[in-house]
C-alpha atoms as a PDB file:
ATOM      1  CA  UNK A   1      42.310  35.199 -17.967  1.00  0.00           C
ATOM      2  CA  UNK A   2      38.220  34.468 -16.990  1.00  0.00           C
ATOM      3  CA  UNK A   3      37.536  30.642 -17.120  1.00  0.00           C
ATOM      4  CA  UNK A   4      35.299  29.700 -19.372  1.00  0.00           C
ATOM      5  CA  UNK A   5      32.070  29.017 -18.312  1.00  0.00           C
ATOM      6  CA  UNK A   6      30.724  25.639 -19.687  1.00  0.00           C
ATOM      7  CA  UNK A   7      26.937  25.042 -19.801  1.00  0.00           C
ATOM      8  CA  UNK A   8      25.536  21.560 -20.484  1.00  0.00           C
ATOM      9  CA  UNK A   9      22.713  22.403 -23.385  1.00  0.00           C
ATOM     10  CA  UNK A  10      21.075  19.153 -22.930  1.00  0.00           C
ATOM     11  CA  UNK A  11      20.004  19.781 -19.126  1.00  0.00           C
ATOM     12  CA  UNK A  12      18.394  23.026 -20.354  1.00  0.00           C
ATOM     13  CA  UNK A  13      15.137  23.758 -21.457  1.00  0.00           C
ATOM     14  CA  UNK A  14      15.180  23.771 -25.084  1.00  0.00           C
ATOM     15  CA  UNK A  15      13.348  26.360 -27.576  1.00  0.00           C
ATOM     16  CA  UNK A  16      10.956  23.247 -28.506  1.00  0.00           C
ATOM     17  CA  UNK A  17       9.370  23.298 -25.230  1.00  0.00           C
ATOM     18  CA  UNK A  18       9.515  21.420 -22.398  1.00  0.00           C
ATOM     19  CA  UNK A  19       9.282  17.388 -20.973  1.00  0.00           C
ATOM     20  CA  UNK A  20       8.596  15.787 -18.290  1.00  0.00           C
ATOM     21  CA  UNK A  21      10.375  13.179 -16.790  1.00  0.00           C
ATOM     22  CA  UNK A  22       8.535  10.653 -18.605  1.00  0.00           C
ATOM     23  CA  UNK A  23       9.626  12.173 -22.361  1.00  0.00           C
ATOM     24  CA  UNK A  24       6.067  13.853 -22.356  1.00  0.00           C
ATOM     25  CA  UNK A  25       6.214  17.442 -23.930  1.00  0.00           C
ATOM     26  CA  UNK A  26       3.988  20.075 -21.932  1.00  0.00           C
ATOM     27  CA  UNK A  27       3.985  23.934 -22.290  1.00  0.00           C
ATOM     28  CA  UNK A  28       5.307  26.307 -19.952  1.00  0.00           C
ATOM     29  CA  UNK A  29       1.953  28.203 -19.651  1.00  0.00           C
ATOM     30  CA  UNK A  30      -1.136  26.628 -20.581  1.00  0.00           C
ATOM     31  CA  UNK A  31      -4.275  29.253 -21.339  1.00  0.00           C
ATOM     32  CA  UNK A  32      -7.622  29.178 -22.617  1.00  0.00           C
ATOM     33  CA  UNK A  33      -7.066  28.165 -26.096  1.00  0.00           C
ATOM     34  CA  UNK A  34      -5.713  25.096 -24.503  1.00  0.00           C
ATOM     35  CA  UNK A  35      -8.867  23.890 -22.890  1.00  0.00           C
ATOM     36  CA  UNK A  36     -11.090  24.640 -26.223  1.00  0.00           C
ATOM     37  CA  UNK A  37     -11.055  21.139 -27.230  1.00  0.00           C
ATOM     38  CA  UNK A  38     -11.553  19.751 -23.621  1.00  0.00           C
ATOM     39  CA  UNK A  39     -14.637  17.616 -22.812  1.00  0.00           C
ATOM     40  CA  UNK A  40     -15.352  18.247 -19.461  1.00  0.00           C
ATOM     41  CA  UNK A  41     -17.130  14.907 -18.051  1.00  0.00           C
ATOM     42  CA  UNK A  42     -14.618  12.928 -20.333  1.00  0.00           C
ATOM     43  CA  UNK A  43     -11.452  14.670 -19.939  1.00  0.00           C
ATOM     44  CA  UNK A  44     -11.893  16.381 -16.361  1.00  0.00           C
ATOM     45  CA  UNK A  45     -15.197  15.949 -14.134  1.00  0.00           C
ATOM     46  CA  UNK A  46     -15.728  16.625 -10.982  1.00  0.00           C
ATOM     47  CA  UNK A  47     -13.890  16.266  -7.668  1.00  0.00           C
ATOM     48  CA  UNK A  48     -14.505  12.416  -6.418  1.00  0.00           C
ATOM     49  CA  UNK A  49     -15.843  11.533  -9.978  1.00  0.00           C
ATOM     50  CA  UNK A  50     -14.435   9.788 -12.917  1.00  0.00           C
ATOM     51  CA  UNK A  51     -11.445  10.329 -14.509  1.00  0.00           C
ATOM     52  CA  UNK A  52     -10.535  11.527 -10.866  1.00  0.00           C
ATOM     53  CA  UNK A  53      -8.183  14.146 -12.114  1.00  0.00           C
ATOM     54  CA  UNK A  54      -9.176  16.702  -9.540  1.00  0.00           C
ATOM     55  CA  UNK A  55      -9.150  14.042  -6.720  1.00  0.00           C
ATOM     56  CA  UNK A  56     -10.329  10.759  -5.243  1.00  0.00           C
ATOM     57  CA  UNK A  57     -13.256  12.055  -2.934  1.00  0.00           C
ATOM     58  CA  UNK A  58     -15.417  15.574  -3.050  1.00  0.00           C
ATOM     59  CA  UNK A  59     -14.347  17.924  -0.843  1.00  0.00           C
ATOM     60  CA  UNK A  60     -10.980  15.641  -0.151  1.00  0.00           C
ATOM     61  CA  UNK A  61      -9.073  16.656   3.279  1.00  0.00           C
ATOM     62  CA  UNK A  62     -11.117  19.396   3.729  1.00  0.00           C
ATOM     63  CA  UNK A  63     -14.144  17.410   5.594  1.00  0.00           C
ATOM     64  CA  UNK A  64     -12.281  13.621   5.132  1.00  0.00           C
ATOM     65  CA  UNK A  65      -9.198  13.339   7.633  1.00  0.00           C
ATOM     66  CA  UNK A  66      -5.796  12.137   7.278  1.00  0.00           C
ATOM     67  CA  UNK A  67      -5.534   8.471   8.286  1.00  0.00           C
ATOM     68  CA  UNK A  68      -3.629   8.249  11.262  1.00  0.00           C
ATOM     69  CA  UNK A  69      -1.456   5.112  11.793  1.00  0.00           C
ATOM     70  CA  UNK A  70       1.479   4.229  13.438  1.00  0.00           C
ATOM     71  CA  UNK A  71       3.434   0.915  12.428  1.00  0.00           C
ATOM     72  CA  UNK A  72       2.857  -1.719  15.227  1.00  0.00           C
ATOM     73  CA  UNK A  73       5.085  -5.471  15.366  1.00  0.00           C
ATOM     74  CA  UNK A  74       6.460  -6.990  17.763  1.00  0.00           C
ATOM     75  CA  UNK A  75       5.946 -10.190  20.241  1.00  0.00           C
ATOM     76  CA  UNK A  76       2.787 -12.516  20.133  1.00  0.00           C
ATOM     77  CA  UNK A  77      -0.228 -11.254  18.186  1.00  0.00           C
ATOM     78  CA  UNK A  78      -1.594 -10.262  21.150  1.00  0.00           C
ATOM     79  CA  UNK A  79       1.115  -8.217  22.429  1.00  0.00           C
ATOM     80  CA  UNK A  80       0.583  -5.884  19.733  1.00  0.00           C
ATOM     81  CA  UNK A  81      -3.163  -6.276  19.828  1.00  0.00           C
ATOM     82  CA  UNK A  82      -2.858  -4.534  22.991  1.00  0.00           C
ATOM     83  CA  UNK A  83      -0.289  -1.490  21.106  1.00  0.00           C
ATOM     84  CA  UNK A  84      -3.105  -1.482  18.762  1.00  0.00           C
ATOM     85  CA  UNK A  85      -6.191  -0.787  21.525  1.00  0.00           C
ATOM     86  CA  UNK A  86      -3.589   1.819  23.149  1.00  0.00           C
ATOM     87  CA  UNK A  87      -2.470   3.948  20.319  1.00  0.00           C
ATOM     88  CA  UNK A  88      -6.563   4.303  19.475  1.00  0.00           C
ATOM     89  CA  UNK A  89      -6.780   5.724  22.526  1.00  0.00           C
ATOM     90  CA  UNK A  90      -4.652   8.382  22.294  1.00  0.00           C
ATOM     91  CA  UNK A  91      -5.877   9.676  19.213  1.00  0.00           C
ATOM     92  CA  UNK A  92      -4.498   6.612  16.473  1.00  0.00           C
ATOM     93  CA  UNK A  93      -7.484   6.166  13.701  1.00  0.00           C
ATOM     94  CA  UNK A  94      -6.352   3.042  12.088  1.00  0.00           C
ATOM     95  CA  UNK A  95      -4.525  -0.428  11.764  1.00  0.00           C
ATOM     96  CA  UNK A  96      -1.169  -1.014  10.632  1.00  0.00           C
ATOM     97  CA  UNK A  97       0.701  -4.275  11.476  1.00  0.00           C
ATOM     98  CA  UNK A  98       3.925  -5.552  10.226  1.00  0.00           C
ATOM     99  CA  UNK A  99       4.860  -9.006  10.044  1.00  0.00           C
ATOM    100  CA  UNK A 100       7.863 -10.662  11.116  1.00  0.00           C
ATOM    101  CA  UNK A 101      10.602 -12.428   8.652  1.00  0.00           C
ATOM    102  CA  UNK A 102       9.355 -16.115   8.935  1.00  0.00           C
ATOM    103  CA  UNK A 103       5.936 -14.914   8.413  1.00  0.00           C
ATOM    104  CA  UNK A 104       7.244 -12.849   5.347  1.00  0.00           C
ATOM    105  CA  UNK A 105       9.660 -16.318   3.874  1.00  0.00           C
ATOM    106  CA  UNK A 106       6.378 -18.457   4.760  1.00  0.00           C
ATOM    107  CA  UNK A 107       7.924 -19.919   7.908  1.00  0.00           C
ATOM    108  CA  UNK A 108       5.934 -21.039  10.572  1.00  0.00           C
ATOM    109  CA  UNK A 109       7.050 -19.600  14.001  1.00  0.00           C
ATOM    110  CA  UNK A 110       7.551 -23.225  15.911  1.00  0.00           C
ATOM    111  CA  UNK A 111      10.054 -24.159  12.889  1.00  0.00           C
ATOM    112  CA  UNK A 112      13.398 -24.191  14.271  1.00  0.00           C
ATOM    113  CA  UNK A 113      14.940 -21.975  11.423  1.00  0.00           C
ATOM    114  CA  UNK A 114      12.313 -19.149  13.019  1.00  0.00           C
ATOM    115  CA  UNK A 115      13.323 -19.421  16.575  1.00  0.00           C
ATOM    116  CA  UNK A 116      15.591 -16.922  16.775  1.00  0.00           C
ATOM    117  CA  UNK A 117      13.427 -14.439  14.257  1.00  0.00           C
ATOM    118  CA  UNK A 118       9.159 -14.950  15.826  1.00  0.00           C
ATOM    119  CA  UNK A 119       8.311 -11.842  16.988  1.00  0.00           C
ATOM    120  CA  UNK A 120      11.388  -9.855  16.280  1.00  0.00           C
ATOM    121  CA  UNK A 121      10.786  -7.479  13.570  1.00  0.00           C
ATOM    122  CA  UNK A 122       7.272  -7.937  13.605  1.00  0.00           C
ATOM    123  CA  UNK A 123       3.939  -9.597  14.385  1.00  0.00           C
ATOM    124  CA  UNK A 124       4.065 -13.572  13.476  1.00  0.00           C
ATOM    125  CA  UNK A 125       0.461 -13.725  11.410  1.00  0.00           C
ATOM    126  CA  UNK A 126       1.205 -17.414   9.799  1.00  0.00           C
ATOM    127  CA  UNK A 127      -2.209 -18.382  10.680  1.00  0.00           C
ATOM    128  CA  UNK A 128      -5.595 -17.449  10.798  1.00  0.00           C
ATOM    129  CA  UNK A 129      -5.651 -18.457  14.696  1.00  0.00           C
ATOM    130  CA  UNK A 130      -2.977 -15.868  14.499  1.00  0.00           C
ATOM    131  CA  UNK A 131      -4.780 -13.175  12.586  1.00  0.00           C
ATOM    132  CA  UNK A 132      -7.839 -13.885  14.570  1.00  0.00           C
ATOM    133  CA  UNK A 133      -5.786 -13.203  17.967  1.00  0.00           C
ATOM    134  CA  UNK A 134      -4.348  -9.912  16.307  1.00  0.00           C
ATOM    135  CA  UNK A 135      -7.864  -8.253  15.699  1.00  0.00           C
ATOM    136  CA  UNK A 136      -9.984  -9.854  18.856  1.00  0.00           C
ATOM    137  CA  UNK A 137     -11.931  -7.169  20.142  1.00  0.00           C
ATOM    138  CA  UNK A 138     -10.961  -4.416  17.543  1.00  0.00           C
ATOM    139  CA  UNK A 139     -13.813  -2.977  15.176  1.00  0.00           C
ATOM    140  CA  UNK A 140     -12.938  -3.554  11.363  1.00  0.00           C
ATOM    141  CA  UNK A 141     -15.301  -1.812   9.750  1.00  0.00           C
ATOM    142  CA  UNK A 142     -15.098   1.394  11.058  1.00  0.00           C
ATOM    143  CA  UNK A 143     -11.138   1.168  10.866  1.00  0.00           C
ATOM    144  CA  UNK A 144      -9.235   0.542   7.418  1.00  0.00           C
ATOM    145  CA  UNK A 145      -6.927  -2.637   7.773  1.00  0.00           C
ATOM    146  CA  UNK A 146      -3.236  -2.028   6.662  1.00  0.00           C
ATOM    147  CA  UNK A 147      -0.753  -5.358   6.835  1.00  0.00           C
ATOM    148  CA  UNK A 148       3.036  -4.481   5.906  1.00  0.00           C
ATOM    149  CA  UNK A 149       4.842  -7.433   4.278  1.00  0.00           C
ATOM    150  CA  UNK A 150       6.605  -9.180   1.153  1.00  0.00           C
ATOM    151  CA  UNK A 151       6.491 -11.517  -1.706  1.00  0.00           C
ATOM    152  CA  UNK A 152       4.370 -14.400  -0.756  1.00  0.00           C
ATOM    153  CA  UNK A 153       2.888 -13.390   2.656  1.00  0.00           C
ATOM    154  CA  UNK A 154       1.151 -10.516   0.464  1.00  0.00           C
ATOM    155  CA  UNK A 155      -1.542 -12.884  -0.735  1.00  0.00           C
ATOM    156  CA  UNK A 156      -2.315 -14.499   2.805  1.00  0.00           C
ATOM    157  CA  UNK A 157      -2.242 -11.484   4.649  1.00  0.00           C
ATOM    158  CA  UNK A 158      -5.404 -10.777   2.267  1.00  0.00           C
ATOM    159  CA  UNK A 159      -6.910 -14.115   2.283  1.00  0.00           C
ATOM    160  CA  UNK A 160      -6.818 -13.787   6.401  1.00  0.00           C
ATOM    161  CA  UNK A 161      -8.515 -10.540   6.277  1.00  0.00           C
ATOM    162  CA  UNK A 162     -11.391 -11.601   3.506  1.00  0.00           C
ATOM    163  CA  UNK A 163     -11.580 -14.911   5.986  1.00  0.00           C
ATOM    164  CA  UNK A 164     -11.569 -12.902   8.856  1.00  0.00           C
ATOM    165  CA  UNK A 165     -14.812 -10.686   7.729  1.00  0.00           C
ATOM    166  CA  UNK A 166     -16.402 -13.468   7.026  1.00  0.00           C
ATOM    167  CA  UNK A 167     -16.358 -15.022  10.016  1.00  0.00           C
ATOM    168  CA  UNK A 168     -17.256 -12.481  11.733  1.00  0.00           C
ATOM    169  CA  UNK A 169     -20.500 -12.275   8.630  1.00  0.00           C
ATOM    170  CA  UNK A 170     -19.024  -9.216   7.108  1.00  0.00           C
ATOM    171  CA  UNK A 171     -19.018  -8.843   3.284  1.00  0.00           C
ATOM    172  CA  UNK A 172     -15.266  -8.392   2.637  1.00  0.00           C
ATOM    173  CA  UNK A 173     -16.208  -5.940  -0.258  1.00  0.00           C
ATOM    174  CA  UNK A 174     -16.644  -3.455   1.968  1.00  0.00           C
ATOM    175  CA  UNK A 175     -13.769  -3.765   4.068  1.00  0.00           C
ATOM    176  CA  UNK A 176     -10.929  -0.795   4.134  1.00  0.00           C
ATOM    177  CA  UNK A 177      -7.540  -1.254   3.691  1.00  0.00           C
ATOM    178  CA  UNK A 178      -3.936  -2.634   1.968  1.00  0.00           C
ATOM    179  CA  UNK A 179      -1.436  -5.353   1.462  1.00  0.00           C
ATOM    180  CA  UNK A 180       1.330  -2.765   2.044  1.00  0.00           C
ATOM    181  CA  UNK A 181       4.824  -3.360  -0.006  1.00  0.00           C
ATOM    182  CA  UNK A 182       3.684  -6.802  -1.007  1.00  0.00           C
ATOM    183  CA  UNK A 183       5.112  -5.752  -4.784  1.00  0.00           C
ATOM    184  CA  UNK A 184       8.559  -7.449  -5.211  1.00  0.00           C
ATOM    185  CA  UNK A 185      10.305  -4.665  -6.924  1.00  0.00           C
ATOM    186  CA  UNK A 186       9.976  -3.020  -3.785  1.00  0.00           C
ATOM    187  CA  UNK A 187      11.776  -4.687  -1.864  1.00  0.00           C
ATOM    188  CA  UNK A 188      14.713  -7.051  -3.771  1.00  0.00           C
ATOM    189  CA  UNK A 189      16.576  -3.492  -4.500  1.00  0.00           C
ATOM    190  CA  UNK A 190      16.812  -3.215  -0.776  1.00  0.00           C
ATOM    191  CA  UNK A 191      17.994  -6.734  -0.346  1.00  0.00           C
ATOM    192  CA  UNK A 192      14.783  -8.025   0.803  1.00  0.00           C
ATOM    193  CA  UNK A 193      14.635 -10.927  -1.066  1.00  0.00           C
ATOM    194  CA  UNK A 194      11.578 -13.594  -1.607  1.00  0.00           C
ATOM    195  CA  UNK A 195      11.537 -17.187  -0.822  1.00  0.00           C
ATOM    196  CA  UNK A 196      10.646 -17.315  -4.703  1.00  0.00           C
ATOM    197  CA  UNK A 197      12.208 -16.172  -8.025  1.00  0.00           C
ATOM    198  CA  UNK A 198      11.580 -12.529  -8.944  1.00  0.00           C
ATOM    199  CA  UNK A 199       9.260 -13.603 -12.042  1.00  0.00           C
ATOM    200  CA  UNK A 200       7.189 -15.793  -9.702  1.00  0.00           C
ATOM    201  CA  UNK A 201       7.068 -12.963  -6.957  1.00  0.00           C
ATOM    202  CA  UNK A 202       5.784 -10.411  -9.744  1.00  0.00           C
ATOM    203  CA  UNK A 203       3.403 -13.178 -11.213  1.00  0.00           C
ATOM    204  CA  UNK A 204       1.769 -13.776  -7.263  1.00  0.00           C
ATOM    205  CA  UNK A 205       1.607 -10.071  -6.940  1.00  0.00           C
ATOM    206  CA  UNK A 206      -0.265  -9.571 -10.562  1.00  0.00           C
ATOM    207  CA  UNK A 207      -3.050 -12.262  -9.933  1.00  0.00           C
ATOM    208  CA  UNK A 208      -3.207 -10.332  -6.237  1.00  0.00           C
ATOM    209  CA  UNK A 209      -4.085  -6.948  -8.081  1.00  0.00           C
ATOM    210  CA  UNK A 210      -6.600  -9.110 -10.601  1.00  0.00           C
ATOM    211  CA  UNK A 211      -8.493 -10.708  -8.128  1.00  0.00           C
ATOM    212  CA  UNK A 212      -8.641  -7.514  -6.033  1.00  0.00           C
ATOM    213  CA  UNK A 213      -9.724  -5.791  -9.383  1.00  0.00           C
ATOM    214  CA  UNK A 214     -12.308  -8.644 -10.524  1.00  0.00           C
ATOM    215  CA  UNK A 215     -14.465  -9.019  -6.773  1.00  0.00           C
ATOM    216  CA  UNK A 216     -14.235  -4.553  -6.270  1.00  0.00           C
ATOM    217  CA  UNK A 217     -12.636  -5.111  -3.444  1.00  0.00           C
ATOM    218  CA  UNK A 218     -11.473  -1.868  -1.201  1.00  0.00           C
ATOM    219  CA  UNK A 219      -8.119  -3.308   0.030  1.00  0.00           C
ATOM    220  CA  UNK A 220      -5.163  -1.732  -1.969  1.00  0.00           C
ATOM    221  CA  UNK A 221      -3.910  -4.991  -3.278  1.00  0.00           C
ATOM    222  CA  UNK A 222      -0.095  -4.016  -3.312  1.00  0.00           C
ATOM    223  CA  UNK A 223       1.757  -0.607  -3.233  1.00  0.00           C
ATOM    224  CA  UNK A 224       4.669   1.128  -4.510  1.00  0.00           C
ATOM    225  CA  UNK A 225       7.781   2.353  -2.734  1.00  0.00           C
ATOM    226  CA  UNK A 226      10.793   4.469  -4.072  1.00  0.00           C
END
């Protein structure tokens, strides 16, 4: 006697149409009737203009490389200053640092809780002095700035860089870069956990994203993993 063959109806595409994963219902073909309606400045534009739905820049990766970056941490600032100056040589285009745990907790590296952990799994930036150290001699303008780390050391991390450019008298609006991962839900599912209470995390992460969003800055104030 066959089996019988048992097919769940709700995991297949019903007569309806279709949904996406967010509960939005799209067509399976979409033709020239569908576009009748469309206004094309408002609804579409152009490649590298507004609404951006055909992509951030013109002619995209077709005359605008990939950025090239490898993740750099370790020692004294200058130690991987000097990764830094040797991965642009053979061929790196940008700057990515990430920071070590007592930076990340707000811990200054001569506290005795950090002694075992400055310079471990990253770059200690708890300073300026610090940040200074890390980019002495490297060009940031001409390469975008990219600073892995959590929670509260999200904020800093951009407050050195603005204080940074303008030491050095650039306008930080036109700096390049990101605050990478410094969004909380990112990291407490992976056990990373803040010196701070989730709400207060999200809250320091929010105002992060409005300030970035109120002076036009370039930096990517925060981004979004898994």
């Amino acid at each position: 006697m066959e089996e019988e063959l048992l097919i769940d109806t709700k995991s297949q595409p019903q007569t309806g149409g279709f949904r996406t994963a967010s509960g939005i219902p799209v067509k399976e073909i979409y033709g020239p009737k569908d576009t009748e309606g469309l206004d094309y400045q408002r609804d579409l534009g152009d490649p590298g203009q507004y609404p951006f739905t055909r992509g951030k820049f013109k002619g995209m990766f077709r005359n605008r490389r990939w950025i090239e970056r490898v993740e750099v941490g370790f020692g004294r600032p200058i130690d991987s200053r000097e990764r830094v100056k040797y991965l642009h040589q053979i061929g790196q285009s940008d700057i990515e640092f990430q920071t070590d745990q007592p930076t990340e907790i707000g811990i200054d590296p001569d506290h005795p809780m950090a002694q075992k952990e400055t310079g471990l799994e990253g770059i200690p930036l708890s300073s300026l002095a610090d940040f200074e150290e890390a980019f002495e001699g490297i060009d940031i303008l001409n390469h975008t700035l990219s600073v892995i780390t959590t929670h509260c050391s999200g904020p800093t991390s951009l407050c050195q860089m603005i204080a940074l450019a303008e030491k050095r008298g650039i306008d930080p609006k036109i700096l390049r870069g990101s605050v990478c991962s410094s969004n909380p839900l990112s990291h407490d599912p992976w056990g990373f956990t803040g010196v701070q209470p989730l709400d207060l995390s999200l809250k320091l992460c929010l105002d992060t994203i409005e300030y970035c969003a109120r002076e036009k800055l370039k930096i990517y104030p925060s981004s979004i993993v898994g």
